[in-house]
PDB file of N, CA and C in Angstrom:
ATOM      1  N   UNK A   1      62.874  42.572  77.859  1.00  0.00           N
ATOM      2  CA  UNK A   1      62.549  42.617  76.458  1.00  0.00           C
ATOM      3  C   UNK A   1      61.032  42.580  76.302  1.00  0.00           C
ATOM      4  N   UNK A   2      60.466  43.662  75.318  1.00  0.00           N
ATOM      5  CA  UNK A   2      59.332  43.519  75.512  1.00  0.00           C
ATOM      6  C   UNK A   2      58.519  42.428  74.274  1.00  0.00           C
ATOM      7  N   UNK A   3      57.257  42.080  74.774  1.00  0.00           N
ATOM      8  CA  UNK A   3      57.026  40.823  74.000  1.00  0.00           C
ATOM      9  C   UNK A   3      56.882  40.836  72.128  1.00  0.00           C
ATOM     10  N   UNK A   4      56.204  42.533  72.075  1.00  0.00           N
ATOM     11  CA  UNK A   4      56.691  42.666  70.751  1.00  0.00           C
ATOM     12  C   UNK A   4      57.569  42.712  69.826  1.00  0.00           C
ATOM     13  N   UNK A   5      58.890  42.666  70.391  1.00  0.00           N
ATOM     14  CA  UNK A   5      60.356  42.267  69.921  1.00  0.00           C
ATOM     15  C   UNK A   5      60.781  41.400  69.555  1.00  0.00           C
ATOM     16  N   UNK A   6      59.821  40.504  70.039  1.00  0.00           N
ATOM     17  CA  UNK A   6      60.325  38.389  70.728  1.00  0.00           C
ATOM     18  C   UNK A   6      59.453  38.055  68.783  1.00  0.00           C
ATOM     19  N   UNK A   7      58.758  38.937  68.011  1.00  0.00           N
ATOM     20  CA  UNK A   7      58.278  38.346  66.676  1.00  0.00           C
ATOM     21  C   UNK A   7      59.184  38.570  65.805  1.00  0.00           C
ATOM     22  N   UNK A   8      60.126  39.659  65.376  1.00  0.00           N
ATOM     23  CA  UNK A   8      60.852  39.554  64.527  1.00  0.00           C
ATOM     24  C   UNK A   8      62.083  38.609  65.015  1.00  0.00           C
ATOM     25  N   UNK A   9      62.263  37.925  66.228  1.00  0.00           N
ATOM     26  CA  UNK A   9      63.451  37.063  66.396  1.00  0.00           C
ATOM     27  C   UNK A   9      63.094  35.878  66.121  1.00  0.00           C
ATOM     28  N   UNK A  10      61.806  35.409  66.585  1.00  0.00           N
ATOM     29  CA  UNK A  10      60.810  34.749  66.201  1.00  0.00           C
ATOM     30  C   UNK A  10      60.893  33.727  64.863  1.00  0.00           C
ATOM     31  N   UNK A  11      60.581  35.103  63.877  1.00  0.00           N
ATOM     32  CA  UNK A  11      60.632  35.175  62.402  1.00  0.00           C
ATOM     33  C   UNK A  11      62.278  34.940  61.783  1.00  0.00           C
ATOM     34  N   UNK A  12      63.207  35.249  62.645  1.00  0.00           N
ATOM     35  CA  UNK A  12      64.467  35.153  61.610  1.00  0.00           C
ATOM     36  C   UNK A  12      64.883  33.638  62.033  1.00  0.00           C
ATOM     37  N   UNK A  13      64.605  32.981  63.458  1.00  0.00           N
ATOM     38  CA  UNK A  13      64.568  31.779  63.464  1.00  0.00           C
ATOM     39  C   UNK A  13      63.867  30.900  62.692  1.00  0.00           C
ATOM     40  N   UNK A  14      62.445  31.161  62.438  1.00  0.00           N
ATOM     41  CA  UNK A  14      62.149  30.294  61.558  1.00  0.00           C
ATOM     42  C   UNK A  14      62.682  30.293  59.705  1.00  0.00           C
ATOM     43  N   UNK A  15      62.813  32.033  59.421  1.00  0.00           N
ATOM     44  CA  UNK A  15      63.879  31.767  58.585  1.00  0.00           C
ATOM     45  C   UNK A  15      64.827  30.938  58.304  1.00  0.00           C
ATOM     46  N   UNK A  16      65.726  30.824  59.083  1.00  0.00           N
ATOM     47  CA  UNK A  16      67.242  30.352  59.511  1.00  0.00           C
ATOM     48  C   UNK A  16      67.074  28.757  59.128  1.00  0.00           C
ATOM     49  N   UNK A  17      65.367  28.281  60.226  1.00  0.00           N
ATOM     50  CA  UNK A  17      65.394  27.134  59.937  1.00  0.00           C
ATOM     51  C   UNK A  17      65.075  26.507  58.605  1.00  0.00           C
ATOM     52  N   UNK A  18      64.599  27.308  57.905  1.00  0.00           N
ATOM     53  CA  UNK A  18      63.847  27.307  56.391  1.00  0.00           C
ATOM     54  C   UNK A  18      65.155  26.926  55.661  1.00  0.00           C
ATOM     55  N   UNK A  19      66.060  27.945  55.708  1.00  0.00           N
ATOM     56  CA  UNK A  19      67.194  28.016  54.599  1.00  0.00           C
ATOM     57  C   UNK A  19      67.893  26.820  54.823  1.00  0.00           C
ATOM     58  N   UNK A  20      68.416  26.573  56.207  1.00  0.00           N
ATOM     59  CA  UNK A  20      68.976  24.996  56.780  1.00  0.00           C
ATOM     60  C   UNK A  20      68.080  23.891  56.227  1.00  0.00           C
ATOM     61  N   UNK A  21      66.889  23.957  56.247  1.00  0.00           N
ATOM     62  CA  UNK A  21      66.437  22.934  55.379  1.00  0.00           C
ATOM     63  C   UNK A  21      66.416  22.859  53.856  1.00  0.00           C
ATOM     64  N   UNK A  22      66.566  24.008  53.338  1.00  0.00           N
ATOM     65  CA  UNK A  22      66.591  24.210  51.560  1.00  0.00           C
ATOM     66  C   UNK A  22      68.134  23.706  51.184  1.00  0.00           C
ATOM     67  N   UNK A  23      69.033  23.622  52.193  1.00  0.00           N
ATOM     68  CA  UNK A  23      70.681  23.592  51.687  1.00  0.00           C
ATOM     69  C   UNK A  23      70.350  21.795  51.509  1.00  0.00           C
ATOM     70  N   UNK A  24      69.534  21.059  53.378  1.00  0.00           N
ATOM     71  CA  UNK A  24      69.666  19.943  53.262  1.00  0.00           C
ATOM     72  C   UNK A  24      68.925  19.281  52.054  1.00  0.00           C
ATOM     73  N   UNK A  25      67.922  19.790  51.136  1.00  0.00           N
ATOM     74  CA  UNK A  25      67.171  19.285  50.226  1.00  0.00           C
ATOM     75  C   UNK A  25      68.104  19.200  49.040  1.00  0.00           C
ATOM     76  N   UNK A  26      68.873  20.207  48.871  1.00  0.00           N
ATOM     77  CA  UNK A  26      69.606  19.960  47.619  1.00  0.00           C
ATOM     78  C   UNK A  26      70.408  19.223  47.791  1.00  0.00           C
ATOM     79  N   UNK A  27      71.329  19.325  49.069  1.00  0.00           N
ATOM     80  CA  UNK A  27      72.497  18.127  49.097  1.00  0.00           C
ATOM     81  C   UNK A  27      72.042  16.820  49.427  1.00  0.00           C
ATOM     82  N   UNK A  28      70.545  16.731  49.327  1.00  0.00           N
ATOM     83  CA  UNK A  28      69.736  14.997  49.430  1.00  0.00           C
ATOM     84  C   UNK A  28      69.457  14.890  47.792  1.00  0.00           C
ATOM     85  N   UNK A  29      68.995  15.801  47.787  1.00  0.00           N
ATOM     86  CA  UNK A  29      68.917  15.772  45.790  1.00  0.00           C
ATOM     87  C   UNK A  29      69.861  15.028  45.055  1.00  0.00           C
ATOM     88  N   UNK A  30      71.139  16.211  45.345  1.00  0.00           N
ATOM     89  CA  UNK A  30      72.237  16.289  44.376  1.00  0.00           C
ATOM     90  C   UNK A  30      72.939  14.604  44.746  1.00  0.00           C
ATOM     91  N   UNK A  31      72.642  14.365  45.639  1.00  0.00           N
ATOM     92  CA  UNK A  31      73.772  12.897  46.476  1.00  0.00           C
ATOM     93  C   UNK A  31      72.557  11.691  45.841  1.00  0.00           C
ATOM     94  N   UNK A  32      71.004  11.932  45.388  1.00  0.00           N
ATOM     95  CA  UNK A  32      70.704  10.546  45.578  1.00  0.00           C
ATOM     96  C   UNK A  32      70.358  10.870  43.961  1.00  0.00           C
ATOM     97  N   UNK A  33      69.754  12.009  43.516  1.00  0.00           N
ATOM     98  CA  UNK A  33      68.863  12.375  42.588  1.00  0.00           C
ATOM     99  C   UNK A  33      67.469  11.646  42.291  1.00  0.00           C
ATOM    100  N   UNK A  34      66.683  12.121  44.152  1.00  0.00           N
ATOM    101  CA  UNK A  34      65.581  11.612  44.172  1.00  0.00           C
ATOM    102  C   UNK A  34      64.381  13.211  43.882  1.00  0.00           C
ATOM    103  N   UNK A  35      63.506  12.381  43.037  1.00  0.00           N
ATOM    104  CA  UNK A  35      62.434  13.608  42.470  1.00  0.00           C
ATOM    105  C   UNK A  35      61.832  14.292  43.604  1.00  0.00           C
ATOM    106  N   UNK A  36      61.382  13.304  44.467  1.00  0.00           N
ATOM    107  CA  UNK A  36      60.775  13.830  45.539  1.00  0.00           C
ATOM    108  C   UNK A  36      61.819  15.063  46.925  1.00  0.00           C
ATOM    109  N   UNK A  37      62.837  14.702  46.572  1.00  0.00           N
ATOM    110  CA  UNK A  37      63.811  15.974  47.583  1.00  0.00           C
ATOM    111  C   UNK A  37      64.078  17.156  46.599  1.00  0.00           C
ATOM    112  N   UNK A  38      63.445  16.385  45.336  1.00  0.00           N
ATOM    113  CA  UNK A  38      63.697  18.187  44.323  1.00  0.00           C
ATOM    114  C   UNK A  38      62.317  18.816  44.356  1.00  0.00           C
ATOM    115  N   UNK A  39      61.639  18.189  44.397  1.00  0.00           N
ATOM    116  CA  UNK A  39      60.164  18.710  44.830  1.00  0.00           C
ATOM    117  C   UNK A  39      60.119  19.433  45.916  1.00  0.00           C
ATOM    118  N   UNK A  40      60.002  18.911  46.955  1.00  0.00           N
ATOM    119  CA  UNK A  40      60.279  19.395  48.123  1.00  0.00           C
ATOM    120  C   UNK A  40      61.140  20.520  48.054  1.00  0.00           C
ATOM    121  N   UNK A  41      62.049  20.827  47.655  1.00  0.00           N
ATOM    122  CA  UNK A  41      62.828  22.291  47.701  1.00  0.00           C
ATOM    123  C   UNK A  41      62.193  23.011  46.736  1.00  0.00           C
ATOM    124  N   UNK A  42      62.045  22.653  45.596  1.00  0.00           N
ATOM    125  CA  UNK A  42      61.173  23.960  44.908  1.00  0.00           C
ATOM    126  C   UNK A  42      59.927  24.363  45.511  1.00  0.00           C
ATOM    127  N   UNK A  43      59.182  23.597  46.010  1.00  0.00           N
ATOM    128  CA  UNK A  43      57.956  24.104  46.808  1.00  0.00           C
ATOM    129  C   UNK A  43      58.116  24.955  48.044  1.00  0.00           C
ATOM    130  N   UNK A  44      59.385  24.169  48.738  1.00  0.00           N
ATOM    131  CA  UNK A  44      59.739  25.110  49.657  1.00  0.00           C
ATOM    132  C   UNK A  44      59.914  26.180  49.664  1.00  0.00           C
ATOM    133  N   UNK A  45      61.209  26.635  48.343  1.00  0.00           N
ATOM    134  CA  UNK A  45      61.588  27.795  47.595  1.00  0.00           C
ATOM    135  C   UNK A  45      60.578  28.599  47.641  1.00  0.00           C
ATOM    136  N   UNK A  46      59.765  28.209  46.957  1.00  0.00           N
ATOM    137  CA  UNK A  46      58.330  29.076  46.547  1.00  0.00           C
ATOM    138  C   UNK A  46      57.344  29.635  47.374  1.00  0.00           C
ATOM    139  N   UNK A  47      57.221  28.444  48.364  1.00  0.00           N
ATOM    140  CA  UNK A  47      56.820  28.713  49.257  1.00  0.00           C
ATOM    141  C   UNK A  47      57.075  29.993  50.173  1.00  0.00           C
ATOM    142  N   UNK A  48      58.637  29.881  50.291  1.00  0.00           N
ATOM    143  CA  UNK A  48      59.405  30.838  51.048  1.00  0.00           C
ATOM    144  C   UNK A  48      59.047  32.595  50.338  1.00  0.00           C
ATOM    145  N   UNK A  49      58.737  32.483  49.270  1.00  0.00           N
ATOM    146  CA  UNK A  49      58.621  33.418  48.985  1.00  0.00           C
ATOM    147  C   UNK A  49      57.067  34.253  48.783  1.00  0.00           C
ATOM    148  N   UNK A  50      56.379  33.274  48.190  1.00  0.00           N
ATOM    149  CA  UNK A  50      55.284  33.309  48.319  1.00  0.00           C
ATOM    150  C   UNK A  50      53.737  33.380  49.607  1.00  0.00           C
ATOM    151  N   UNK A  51      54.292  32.692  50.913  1.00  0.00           N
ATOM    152  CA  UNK A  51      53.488  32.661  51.653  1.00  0.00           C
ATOM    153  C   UNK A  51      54.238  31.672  52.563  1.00  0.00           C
ATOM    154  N   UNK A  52      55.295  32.762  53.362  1.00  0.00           N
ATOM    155  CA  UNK A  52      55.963  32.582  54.821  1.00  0.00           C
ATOM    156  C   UNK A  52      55.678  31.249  55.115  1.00  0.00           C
ATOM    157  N   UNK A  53      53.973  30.982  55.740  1.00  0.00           N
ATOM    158  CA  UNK A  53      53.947  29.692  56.994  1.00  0.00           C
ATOM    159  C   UNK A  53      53.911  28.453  56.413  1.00  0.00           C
ATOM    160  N   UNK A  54      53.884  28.618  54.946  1.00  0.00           N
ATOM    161  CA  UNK A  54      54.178  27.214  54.660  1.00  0.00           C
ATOM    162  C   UNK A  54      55.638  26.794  54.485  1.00  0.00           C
ATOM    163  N   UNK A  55      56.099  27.353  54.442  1.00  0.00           N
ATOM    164  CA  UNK A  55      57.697  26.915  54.087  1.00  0.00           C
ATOM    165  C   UNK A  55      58.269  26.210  55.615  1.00  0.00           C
ATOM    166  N   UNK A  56      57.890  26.723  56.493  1.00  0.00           N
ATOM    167  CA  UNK A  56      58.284  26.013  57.722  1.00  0.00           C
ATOM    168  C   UNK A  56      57.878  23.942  57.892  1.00  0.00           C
ATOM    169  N   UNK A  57      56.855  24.415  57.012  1.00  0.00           N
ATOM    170  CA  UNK A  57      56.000  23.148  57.590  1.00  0.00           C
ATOM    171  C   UNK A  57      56.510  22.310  56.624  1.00  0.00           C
ATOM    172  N   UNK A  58      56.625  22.640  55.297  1.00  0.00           N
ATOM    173  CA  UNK A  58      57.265  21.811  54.052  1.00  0.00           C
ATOM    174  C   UNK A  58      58.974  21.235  54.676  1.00  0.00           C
ATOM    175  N   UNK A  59      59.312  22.281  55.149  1.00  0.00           N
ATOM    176  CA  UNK A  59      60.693  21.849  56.300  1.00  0.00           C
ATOM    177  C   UNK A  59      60.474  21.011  56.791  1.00  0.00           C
ATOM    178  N   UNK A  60      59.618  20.772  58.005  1.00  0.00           N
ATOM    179  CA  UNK A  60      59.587  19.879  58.954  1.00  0.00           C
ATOM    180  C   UNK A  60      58.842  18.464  58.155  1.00  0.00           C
ATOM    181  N   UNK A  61      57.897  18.704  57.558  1.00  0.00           N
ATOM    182  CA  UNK A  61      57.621  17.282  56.641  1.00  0.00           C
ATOM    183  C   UNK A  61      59.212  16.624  56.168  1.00  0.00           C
ATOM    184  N   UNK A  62      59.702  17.469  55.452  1.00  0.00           N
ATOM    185  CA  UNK A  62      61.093  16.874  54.535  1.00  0.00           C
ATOM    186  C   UNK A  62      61.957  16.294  55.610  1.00  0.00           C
ATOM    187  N   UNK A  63      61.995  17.193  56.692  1.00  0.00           N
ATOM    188  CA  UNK A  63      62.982  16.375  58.238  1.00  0.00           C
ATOM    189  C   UNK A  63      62.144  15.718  58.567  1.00  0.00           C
ATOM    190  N   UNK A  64      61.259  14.769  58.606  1.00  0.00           N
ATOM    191  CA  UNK A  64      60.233  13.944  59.440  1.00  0.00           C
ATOM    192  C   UNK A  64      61.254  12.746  59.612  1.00  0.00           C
ATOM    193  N   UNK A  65      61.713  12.286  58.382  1.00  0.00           N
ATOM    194  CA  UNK A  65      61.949  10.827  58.757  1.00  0.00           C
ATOM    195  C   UNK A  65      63.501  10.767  58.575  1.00  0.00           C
ATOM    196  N   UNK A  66      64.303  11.950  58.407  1.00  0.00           N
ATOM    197  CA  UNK A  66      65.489  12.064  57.787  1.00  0.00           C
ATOM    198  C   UNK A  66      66.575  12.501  58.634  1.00  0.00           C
ATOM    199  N   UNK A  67      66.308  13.433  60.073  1.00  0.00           N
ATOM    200  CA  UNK A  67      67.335  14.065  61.165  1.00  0.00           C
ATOM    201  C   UNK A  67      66.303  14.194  62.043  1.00  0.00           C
ATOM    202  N   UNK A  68      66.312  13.283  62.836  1.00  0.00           N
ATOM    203  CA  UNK A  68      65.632  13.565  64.407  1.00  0.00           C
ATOM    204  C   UNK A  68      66.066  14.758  64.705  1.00  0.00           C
ATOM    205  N   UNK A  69      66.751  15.363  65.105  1.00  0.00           N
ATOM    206  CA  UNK A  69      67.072  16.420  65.759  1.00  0.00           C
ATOM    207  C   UNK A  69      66.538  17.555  65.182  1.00  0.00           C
ATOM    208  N   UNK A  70      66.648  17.634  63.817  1.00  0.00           N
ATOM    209  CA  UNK A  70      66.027  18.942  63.103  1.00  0.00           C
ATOM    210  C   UNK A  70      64.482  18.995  62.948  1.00  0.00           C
ATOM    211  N   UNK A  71      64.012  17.586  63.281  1.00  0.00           N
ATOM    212  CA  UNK A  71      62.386  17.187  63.274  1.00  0.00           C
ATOM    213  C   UNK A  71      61.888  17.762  64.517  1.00  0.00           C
ATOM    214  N   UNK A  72      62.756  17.695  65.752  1.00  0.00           N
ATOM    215  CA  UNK A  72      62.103  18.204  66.765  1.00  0.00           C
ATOM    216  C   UNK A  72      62.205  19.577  67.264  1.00  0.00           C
ATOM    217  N   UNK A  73      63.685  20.299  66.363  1.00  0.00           N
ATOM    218  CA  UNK A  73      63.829  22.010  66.280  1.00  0.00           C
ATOM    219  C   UNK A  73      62.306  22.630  65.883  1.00  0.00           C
ATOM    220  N   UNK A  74      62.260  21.782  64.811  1.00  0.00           N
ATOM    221  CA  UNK A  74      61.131  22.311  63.795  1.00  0.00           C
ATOM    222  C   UNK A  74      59.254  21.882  64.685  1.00  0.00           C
ATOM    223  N   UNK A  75      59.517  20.901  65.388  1.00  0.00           N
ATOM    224  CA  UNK A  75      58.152  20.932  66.686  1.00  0.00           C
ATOM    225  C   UNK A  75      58.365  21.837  67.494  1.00  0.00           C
ATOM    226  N   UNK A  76      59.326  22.341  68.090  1.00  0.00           N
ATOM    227  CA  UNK A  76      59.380  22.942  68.950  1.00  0.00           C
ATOM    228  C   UNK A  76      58.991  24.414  68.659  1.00  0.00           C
ATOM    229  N   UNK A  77      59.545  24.778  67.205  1.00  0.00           N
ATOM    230  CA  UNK A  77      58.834  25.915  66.738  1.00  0.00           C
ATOM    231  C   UNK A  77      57.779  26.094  66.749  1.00  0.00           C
ATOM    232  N   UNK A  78      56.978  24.843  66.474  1.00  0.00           N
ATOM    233  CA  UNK A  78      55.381  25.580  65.640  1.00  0.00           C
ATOM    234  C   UNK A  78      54.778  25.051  67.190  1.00  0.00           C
ATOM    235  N   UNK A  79      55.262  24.652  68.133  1.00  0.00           N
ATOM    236  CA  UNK A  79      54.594  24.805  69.339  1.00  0.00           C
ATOM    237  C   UNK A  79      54.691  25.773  70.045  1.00  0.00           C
ATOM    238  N   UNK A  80      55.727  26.388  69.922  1.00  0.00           N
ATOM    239  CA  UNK A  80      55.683  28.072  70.519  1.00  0.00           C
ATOM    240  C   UNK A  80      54.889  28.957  69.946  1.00  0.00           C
ATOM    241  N   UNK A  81      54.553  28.751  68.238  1.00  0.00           N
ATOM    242  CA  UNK A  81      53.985  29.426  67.923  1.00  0.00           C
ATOM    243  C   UNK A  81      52.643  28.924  68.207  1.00  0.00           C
ATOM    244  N   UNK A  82      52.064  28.146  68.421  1.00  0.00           N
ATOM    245  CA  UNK A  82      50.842  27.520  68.543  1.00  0.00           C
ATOM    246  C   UNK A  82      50.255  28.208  70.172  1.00  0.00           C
ATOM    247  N   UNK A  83      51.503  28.185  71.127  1.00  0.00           N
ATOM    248  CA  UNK A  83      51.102  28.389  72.623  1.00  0.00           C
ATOM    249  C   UNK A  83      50.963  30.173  72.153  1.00  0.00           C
ATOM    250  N   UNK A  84      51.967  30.574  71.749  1.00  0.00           N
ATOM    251  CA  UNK A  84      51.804  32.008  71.679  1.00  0.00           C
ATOM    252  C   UNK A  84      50.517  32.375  71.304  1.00  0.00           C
ATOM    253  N   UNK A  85      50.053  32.206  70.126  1.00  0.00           N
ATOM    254  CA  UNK A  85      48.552  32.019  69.508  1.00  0.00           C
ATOM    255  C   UNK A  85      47.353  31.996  70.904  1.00  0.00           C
ATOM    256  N   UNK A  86      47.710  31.179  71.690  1.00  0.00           N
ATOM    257  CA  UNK A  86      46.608  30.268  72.231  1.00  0.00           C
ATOM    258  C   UNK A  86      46.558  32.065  73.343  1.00  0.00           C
ATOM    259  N   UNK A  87      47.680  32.050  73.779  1.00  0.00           N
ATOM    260  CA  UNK A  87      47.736  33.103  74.854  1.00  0.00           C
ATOM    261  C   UNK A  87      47.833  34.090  74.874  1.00  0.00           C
ATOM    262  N   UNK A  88      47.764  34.827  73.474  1.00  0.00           N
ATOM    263  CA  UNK A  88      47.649  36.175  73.151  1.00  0.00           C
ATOM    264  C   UNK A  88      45.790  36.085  72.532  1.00  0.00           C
ATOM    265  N   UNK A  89      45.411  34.892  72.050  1.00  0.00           N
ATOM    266  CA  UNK A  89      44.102  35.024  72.059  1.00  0.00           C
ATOM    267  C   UNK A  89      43.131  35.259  73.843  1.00  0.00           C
ATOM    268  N   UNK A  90      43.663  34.402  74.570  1.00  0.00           N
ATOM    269  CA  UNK A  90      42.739  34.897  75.880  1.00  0.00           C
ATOM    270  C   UNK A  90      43.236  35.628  76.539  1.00  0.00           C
ATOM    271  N   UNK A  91      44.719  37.021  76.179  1.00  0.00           N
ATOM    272  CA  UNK A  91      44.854  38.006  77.031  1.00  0.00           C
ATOM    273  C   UNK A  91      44.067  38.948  76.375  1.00  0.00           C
ATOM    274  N   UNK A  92      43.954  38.910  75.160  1.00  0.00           N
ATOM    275  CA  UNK A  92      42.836  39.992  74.501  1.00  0.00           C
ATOM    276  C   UNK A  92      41.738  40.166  74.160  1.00  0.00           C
TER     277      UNK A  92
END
């Protein structure tokens, strides 16, 4: 597979993870009716639409203290993307 392929799969994962976090914001909303998990999804929302790389990160803030497991999906992302970054800057 060549490496230019590996961005749009890339991209629908971090999608994927976006929307998995917009479902968990509302059903934290709707279950506590705290302002701050309705915040958090409309920004996300907006985000998502407005300017891609933040919506990931508004994700992983909202999972920080709430699902270990989805806190560290969401590190593991922006460290691939971070190494990718690092190593497509000194092959070129």
């Amino acid at each position: 597979m060549q490496p230019y392929m590996l961005l749009p799969l890339y991209l629908l994962i971090l999608l994927v993870y976006v929307i998995i976090s917009l479902i968990d914001m509302w059903k934290s909303y709707t279950a506590t009716s705290n302002s701050s998990d309705f915040l958090f999804f409309i920004l996300t929302l907006v985000a998502l639409f407005a300017g891609f790389l933040l919506a990931p990160i508004l994700s992983l803030l909202f999972h920080w203290k709430r699902n270990r497991l989805k806190r560290n999906i969401g590190l593991v992302l922006f460290f691939i993307l971070i190494i990718t970054y690092i190593v497509r800057f000194f092959i070129s």
